[in-house]
PDB file of N, CA and C in Angstrom:
ATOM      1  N   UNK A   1       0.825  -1.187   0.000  1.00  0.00           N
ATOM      2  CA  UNK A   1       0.000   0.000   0.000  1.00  0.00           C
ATOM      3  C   UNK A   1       0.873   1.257   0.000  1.00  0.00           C
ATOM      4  N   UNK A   2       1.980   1.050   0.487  1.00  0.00           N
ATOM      5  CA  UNK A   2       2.621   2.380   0.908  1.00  0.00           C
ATOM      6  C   UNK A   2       3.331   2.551  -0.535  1.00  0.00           C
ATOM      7  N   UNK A   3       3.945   1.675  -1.489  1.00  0.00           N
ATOM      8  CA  UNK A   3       4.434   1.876  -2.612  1.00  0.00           C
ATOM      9  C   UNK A   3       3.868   2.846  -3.584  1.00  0.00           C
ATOM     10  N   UNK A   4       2.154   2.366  -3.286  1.00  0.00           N
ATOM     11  CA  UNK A   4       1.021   2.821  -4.429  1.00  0.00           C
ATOM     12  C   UNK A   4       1.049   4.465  -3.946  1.00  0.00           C
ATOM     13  N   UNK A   5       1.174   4.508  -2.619  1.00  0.00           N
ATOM     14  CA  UNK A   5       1.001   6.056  -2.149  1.00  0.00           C
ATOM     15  C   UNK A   5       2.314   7.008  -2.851  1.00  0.00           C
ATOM     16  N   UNK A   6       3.808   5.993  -2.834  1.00  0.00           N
ATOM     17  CA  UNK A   6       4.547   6.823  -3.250  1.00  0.00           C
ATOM     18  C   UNK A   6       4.323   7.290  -4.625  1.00  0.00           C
ATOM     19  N   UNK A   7       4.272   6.056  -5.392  1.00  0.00           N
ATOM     20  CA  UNK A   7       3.990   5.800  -6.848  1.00  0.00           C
ATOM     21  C   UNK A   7       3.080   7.609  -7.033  1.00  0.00           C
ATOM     22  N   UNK A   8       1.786   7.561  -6.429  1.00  0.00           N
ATOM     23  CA  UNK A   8       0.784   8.471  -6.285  1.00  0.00           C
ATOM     24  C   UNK A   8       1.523   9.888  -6.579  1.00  0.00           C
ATOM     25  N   UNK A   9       2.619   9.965  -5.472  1.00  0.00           N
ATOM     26  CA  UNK A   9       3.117  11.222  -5.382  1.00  0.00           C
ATOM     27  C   UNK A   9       4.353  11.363  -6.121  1.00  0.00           C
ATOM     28  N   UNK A  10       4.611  10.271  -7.021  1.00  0.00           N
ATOM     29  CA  UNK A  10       6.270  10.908  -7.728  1.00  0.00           C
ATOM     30  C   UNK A  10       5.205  10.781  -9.381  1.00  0.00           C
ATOM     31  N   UNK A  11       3.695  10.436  -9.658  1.00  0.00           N
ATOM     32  CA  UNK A  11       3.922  10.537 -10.947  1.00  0.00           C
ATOM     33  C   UNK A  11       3.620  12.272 -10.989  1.00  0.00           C
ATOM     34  N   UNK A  12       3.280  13.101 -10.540  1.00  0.00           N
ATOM     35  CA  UNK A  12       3.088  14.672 -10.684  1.00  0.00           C
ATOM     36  C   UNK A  12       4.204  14.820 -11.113  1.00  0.00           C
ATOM     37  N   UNK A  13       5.284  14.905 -10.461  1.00  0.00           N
ATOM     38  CA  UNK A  13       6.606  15.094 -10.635  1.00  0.00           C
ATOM     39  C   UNK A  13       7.300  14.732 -11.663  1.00  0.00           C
ATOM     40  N   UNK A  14       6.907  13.244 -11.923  1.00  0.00           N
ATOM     41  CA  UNK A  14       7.537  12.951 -13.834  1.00  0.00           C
ATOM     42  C   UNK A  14       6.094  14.022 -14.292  1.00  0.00           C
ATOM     43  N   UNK A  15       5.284  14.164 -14.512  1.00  0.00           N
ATOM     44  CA  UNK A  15       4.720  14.640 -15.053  1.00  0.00           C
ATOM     45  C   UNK A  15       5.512  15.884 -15.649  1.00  0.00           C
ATOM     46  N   UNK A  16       5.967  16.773 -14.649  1.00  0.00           N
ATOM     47  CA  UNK A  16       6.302  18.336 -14.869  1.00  0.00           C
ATOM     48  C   UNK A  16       7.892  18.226 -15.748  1.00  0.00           C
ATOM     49  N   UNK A  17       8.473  17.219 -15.561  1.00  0.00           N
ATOM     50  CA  UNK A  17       9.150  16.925 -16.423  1.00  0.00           C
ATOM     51  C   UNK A  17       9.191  17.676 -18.276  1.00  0.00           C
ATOM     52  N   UNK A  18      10.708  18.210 -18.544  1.00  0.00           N
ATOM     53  CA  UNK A  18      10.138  18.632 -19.791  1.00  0.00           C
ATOM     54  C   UNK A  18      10.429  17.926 -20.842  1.00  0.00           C
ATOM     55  N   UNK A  19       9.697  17.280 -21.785  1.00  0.00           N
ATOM     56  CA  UNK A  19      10.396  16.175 -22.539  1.00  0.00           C
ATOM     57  C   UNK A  19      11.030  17.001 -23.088  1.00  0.00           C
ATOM     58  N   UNK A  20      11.612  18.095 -23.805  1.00  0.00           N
ATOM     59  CA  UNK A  20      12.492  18.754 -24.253  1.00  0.00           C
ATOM     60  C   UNK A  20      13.908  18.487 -24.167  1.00  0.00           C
ATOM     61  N   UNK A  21      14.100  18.536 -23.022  1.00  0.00           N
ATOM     62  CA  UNK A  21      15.270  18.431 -22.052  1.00  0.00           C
ATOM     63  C   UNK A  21      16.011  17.009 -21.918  1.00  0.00           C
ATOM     64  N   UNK A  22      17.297  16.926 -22.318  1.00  0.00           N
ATOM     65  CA  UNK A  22      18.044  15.794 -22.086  1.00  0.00           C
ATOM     66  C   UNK A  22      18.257  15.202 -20.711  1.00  0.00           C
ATOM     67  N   UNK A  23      18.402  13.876 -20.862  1.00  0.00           N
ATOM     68  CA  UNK A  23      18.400  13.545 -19.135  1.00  0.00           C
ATOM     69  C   UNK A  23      19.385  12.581 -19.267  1.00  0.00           C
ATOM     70  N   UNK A  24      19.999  12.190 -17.957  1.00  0.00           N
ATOM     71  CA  UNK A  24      20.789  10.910 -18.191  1.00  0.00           C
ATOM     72  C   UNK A  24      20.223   9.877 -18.538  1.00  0.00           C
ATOM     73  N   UNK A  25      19.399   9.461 -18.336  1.00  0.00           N
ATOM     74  CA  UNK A  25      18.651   7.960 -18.158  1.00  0.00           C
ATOM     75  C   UNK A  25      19.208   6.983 -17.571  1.00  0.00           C
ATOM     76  N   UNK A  26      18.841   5.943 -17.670  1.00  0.00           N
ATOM     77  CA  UNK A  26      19.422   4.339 -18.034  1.00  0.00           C
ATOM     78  C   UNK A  26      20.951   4.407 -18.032  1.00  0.00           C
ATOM     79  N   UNK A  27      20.874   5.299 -19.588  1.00  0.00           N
ATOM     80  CA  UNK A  27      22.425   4.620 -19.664  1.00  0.00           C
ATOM     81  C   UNK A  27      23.513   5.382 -19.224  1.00  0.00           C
ATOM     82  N   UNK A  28      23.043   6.606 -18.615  1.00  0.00           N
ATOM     83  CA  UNK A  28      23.872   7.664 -17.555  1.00  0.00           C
ATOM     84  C   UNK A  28      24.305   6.856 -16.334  1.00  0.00           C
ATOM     85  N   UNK A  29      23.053   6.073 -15.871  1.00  0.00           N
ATOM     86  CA  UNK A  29      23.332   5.587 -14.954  1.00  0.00           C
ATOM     87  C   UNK A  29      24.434   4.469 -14.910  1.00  0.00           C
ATOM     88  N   UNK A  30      24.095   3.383 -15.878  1.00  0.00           N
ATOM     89  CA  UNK A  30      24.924   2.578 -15.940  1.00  0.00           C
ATOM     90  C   UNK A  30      26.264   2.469 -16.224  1.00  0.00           C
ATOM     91  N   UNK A  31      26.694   4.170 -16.871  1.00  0.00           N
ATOM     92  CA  UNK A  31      27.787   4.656 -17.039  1.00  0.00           C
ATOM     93  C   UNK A  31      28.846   5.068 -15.582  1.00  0.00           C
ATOM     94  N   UNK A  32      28.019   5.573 -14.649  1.00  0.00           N
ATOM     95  CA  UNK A  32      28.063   6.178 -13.762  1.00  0.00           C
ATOM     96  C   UNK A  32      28.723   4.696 -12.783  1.00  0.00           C
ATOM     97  N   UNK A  33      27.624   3.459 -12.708  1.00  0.00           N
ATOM     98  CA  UNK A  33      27.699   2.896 -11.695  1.00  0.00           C
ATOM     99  C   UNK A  33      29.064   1.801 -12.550  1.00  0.00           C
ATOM    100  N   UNK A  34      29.245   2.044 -13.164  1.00  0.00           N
ATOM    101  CA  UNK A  34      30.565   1.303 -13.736  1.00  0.00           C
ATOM    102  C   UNK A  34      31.745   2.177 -13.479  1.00  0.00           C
ATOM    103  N   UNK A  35      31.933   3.601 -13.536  1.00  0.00           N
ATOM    104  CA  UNK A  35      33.119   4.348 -13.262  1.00  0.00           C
ATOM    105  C   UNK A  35      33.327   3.818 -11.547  1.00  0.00           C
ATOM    106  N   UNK A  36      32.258   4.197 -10.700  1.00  0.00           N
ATOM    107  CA  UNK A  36      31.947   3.950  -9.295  1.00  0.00           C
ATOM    108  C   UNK A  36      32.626   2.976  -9.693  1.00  0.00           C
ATOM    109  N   UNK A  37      32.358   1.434  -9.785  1.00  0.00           N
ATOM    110  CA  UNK A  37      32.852   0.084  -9.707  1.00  0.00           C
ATOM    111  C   UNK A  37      34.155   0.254 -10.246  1.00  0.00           C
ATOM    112  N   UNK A  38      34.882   1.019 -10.734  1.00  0.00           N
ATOM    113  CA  UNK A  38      36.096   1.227 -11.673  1.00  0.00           C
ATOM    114  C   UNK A  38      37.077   1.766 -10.517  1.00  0.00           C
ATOM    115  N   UNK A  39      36.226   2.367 -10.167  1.00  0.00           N
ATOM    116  CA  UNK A  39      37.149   3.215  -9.088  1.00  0.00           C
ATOM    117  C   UNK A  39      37.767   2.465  -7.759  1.00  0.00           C
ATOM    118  N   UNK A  40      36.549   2.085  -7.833  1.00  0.00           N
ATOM    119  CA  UNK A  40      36.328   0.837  -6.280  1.00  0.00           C
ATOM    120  C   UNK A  40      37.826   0.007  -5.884  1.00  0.00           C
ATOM    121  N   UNK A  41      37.697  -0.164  -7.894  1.00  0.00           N
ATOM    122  CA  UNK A  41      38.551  -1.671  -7.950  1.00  0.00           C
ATOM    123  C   UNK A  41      40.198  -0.973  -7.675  1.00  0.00           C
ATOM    124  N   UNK A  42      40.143  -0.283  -8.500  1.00  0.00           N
ATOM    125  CA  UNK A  42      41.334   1.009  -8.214  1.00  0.00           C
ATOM    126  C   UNK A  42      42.036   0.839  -7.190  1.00  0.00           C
ATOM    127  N   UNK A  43      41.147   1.881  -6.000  1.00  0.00           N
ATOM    128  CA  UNK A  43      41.579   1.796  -4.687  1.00  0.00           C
ATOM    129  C   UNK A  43      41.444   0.571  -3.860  1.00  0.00           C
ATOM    130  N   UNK A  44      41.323  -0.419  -4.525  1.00  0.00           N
ATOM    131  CA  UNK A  44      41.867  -1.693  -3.356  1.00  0.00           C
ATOM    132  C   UNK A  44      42.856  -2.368  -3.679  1.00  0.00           C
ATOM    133  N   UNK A  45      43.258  -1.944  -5.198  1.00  0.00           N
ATOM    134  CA  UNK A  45      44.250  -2.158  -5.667  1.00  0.00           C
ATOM    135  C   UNK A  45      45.476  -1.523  -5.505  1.00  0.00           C
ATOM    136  N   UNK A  46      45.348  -0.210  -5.368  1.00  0.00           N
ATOM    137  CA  UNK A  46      46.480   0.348  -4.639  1.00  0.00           C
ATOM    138  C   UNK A  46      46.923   0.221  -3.524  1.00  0.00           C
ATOM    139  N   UNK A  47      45.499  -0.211  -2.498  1.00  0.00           N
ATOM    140  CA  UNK A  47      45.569  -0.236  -1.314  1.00  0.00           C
ATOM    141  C   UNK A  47      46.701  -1.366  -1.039  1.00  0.00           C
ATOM    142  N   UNK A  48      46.438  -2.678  -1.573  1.00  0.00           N
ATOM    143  CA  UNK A  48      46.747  -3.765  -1.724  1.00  0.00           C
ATOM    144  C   UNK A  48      48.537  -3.903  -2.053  1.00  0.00           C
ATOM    145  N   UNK A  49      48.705  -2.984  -2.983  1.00  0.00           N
ATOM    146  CA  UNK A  49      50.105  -2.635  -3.131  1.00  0.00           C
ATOM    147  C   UNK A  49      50.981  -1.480  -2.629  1.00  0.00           C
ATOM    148  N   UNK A  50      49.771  -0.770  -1.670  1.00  0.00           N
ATOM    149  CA  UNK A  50      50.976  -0.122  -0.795  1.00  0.00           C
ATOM    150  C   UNK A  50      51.286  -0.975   1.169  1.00  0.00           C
ATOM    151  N   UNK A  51      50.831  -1.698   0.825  1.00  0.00           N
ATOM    152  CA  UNK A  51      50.716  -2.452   2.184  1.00  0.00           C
ATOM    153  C   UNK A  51      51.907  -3.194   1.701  1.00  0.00           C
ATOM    154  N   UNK A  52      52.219  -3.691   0.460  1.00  0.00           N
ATOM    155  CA  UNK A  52      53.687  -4.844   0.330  1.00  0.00           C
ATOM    156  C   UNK A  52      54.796  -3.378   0.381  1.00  0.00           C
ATOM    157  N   UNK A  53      54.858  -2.429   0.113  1.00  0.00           N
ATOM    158  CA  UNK A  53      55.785  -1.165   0.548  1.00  0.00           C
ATOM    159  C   UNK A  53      56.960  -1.427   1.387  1.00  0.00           C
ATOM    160  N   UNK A  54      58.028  -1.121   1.271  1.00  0.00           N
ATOM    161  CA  UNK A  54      58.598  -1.240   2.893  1.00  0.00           C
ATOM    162  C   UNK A  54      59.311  -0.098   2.749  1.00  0.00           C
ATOM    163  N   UNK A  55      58.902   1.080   3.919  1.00  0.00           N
ATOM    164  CA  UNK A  55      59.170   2.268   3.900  1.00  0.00           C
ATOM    165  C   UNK A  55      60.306   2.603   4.638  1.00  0.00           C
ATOM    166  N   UNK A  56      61.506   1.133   5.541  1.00  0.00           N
ATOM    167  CA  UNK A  56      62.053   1.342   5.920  1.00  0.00           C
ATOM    168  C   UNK A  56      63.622   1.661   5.211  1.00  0.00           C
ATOM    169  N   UNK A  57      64.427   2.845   5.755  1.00  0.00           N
ATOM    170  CA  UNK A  57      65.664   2.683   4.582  1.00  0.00           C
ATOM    171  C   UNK A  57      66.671   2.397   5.593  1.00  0.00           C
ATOM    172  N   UNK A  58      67.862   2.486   4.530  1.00  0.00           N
ATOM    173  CA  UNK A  58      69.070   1.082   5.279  1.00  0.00           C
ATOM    174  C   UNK A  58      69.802   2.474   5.469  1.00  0.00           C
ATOM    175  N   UNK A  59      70.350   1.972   6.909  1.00  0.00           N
ATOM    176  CA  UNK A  59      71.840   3.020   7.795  1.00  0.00           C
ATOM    177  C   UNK A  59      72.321   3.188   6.682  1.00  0.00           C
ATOM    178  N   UNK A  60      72.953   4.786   6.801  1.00  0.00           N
ATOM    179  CA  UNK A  60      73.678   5.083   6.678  1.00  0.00           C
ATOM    180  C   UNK A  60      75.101   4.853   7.004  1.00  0.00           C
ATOM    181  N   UNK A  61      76.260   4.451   6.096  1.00  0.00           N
ATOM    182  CA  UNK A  61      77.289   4.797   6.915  1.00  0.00           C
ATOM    183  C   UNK A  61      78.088   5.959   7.002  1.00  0.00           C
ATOM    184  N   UNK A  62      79.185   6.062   7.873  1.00  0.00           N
ATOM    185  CA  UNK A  62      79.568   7.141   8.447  1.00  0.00           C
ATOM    186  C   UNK A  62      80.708   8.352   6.988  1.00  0.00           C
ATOM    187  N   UNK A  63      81.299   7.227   6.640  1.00  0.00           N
ATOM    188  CA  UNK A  63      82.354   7.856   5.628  1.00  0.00           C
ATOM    189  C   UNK A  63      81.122   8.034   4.514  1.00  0.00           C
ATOM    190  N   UNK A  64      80.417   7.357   3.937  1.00  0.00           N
ATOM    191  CA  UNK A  64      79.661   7.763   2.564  1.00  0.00           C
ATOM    192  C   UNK A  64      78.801   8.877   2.307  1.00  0.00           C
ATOM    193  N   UNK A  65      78.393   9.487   3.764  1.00  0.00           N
ATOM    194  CA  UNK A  65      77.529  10.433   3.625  1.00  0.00           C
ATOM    195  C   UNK A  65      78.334  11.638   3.401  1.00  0.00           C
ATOM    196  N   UNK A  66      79.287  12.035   3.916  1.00  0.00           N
ATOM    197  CA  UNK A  66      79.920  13.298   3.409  1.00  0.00           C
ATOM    198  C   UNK A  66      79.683  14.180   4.592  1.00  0.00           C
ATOM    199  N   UNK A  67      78.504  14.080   5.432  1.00  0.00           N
ATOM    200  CA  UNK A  67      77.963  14.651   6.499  1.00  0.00           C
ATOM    201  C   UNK A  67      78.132  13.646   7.581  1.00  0.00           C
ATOM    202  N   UNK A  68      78.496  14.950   9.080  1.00  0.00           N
ATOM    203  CA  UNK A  68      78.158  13.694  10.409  1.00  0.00           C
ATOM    204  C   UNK A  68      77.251  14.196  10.477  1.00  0.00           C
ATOM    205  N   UNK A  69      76.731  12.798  11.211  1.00  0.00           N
ATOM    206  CA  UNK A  69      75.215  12.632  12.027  1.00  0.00           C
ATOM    207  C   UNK A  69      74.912  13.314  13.361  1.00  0.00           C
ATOM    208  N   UNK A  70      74.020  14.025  12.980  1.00  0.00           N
ATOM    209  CA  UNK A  70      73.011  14.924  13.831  1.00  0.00           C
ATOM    210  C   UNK A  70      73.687  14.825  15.571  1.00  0.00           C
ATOM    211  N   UNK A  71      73.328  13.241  15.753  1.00  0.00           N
ATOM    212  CA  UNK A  71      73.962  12.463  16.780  1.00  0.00           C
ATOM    213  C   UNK A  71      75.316  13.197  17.207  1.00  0.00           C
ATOM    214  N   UNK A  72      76.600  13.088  16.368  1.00  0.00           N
ATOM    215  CA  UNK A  72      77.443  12.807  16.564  1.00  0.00           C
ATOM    216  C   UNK A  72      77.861  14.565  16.800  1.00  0.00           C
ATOM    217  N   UNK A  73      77.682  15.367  15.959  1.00  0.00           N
ATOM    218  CA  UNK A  73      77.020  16.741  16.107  1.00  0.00           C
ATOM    219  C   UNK A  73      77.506  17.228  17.816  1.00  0.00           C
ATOM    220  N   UNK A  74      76.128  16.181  18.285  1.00  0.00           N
ATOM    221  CA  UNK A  74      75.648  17.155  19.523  1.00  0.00           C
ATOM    222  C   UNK A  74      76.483  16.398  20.400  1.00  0.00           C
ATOM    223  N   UNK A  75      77.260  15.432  20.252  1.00  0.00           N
ATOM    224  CA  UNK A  75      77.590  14.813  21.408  1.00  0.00           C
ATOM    225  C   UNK A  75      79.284  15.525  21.438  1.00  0.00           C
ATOM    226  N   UNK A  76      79.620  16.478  20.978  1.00  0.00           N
ATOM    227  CA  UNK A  76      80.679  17.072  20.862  1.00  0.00           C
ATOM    228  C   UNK A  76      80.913  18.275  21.656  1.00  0.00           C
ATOM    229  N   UNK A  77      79.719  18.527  21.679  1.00  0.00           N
ATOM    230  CA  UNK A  77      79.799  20.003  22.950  1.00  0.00           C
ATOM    231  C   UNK A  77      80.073  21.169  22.363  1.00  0.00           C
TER     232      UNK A  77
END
């Protein structure tokens, strides 16, 4: 019953509709819900490959850098 009531109150509304006027339709939509799904796949895919990442980097050593360490710096007085 409650469908028929909505039904009731959205056909006015297509009514005022201007057929003139371009609309997405159908295939706006289905355009739409495929980019969405495109995207989706995207970001779990990146997600997926920034988790194998390893953001850790390897010591430095002392002669290759050209610079002392920050450390070594302050412990000099």
């Amino acid at each position: 019953m409650s469908a028929s009531l909505a039904l009731t109150h959205l056909v006015p509304l297509a009514k005022e509709v201007d057929e003139n006027k371009v609309t997405p339709g159908v295939l706006g939509f289905i355009v739409f819900a495929v980019m969405a799904v495109a995207v989706w796949a995207l970001m779990k895919s990146m997600n997926k490959h920034m988790q194998k990442v390893d953001f850790k980097e390897a010591p430095d050593k002392k002669g290759e850098s050209g610079a002392a360490p920050a450390d070594a710096e302050s412990q000099r007085g």
